[in-house]
C-alpha atoms as a PDB file:
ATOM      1  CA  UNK A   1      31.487 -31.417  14.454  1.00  0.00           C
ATOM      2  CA  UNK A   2      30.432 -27.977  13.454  1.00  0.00           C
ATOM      3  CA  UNK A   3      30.385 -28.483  10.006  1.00  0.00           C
ATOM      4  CA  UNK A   4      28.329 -31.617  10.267  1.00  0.00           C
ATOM      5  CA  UNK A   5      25.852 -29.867  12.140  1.00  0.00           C
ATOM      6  CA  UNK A   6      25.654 -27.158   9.360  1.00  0.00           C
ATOM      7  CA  UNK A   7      25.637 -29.446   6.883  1.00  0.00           C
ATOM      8  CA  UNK A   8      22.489 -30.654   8.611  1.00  0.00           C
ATOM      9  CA  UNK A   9      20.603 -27.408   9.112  1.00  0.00           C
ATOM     10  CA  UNK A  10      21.603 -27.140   5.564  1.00  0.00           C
ATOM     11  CA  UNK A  11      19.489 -30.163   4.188  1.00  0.00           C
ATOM     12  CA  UNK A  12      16.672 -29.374   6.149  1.00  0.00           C
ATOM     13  CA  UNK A  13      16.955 -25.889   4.838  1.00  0.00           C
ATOM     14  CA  UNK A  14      16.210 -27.583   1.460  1.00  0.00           C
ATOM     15  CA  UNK A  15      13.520 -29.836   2.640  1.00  0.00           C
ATOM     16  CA  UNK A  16      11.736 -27.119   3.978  1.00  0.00           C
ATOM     17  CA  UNK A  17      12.617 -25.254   0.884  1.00  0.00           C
ATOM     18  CA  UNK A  18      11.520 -27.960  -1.281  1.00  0.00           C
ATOM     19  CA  UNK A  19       7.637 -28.698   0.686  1.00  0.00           C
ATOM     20  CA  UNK A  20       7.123 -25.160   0.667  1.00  0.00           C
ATOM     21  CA  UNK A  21       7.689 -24.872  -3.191  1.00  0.00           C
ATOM     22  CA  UNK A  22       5.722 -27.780  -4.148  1.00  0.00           C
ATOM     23  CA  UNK A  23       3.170 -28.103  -1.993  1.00  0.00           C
ATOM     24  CA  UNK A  24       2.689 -24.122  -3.194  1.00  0.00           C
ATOM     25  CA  UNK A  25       2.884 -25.458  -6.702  1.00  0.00           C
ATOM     26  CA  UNK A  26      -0.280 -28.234  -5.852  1.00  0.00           C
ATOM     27  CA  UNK A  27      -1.838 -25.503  -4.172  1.00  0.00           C
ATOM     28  CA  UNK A  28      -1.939 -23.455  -7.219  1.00  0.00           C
ATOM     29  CA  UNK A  29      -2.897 -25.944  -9.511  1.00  0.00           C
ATOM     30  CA  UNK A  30      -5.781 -27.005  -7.699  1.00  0.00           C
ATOM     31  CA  UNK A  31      -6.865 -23.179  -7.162  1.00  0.00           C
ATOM     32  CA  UNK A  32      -6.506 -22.280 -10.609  1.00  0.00           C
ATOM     33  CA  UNK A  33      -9.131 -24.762 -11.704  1.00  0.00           C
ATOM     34  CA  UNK A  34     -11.985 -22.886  -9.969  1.00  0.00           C
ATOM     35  CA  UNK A  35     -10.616 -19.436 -10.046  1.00  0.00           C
ATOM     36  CA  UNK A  36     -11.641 -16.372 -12.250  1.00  0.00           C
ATOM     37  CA  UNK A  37      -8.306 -15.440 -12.625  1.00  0.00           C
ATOM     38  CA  UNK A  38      -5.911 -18.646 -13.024  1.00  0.00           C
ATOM     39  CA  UNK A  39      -3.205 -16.692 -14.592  1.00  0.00           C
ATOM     40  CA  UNK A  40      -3.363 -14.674 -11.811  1.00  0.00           C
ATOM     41  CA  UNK A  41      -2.816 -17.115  -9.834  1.00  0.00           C
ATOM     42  CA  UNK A  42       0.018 -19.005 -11.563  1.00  0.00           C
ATOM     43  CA  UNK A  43       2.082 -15.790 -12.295  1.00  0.00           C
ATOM     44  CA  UNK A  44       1.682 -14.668  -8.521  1.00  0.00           C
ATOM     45  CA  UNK A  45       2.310 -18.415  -7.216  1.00  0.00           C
ATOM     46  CA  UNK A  46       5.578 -18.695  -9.542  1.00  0.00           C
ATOM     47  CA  UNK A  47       6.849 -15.427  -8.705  1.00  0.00           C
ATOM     48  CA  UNK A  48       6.555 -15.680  -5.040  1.00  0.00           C
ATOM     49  CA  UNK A  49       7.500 -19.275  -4.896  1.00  0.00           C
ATOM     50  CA  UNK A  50      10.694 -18.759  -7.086  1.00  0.00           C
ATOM     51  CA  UNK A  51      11.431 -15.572  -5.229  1.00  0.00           C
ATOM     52  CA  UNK A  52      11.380 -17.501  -1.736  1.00  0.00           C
ATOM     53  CA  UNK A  53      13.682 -20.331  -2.981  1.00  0.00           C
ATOM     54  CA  UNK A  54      16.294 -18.230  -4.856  1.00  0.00           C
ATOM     55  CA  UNK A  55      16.813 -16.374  -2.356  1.00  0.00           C
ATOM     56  CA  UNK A  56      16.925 -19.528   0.486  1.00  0.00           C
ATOM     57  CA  UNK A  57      19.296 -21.292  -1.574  1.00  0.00           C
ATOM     58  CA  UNK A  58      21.436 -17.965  -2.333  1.00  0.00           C
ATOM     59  CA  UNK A  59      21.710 -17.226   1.558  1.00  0.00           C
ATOM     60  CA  UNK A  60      21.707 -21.462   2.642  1.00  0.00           C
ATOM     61  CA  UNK A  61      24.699 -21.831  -0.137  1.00  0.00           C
ATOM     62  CA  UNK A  62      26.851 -18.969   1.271  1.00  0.00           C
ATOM     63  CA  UNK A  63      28.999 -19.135  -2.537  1.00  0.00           C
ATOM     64  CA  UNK A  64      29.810 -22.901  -1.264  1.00  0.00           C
ATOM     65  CA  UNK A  65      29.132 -25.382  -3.703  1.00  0.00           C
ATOM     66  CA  UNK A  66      28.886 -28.206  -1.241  1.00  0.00           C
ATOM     67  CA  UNK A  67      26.103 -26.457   0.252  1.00  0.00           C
ATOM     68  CA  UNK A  68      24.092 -25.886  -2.861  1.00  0.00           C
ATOM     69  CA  UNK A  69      24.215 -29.439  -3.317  1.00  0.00           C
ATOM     70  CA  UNK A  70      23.052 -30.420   0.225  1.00  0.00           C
ATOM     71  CA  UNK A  71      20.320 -28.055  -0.190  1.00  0.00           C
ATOM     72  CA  UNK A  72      19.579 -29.345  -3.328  1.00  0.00           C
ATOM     73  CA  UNK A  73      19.444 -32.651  -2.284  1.00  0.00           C
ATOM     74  CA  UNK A  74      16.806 -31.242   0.595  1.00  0.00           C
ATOM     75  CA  UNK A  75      14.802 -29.881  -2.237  1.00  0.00           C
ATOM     76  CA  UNK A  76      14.647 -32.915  -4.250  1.00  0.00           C
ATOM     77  CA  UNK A  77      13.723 -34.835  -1.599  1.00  0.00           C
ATOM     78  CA  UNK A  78      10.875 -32.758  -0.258  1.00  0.00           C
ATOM     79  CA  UNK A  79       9.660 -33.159  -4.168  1.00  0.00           C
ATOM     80  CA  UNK A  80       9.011 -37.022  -3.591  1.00  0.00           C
ATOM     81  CA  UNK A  81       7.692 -36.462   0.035  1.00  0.00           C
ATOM     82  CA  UNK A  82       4.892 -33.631  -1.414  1.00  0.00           C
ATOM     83  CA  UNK A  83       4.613 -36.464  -4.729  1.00  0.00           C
ATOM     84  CA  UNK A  84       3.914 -38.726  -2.126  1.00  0.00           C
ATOM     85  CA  UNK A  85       1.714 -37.183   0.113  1.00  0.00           C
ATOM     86  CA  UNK A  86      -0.738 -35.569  -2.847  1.00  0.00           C
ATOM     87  CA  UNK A  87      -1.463 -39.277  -3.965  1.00  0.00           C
ATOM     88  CA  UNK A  88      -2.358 -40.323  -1.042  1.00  0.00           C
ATOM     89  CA  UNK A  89      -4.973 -37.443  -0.848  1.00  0.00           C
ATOM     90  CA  UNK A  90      -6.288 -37.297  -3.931  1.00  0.00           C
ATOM     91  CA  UNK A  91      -6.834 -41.196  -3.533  1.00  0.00           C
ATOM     92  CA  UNK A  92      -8.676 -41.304  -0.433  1.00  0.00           C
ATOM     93  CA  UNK A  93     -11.077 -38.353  -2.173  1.00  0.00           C
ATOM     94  CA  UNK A  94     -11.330 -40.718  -4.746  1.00  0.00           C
ATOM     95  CA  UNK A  95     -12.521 -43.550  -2.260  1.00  0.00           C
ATOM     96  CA  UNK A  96     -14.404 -41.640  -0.286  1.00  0.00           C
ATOM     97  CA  UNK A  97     -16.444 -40.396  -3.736  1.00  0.00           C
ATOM     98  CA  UNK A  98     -16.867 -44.006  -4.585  1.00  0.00           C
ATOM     99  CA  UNK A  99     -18.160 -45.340  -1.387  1.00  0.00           C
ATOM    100  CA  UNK A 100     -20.682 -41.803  -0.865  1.00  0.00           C
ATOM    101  CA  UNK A 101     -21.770 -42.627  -4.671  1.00  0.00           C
ATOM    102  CA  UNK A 102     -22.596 -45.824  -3.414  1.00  0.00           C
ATOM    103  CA  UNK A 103     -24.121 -45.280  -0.255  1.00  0.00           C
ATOM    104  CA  UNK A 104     -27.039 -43.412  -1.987  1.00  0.00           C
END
């Protein structure tokens, strides 16, 4: 049962992981479009959000390859969910643009 239960905190390690990354990732991309310094930016955003997730996975995986899956999985997953989620955003922008435009 204890194993199960790690195996658990293990996968949502990844999801959280996996949102933090990518959101991060949106984040950047949309900031580097009206910055001054975009490389700034991007170098800072990459090094901070690769730092964050080497190091999860490297103390979630505990040199167990089951783990590093799970975790992996997590990560993956979260990918979709922030895919998912950014869509939906930049589409009700979109509509909300639209029906302003044709309000006036």
């Amino acid at each position: 049962m204890n194993e199960i239960l790690y195996r658990i905190l293990v996968f949502m390690a990844g999801l959280i992981m996996g949102v933090f990354f990518f959101a991060g990732l949106w984040l950047t991309v949309k900031n580097t479009l009206t910055s001054k310094t975009p490389a700034l930016w991007v170098l800072g955003s990459f090094v901070l959000r690769m730092g964050i997730t080497i190091f999860g996975f490297y103390y979630v995986a505990a040199a167990n390859w089951q783990r590093i899956l799970i975790c992996m999985l997590g990560f993956i997953i979260a990918r979709y969910i922030i895919l998912f989620m950014t869509k939906s955003i930049e589409k009700n922008k979109i509509i909300l643009k639209k029906e302003a435009y044709h309000e006036a």
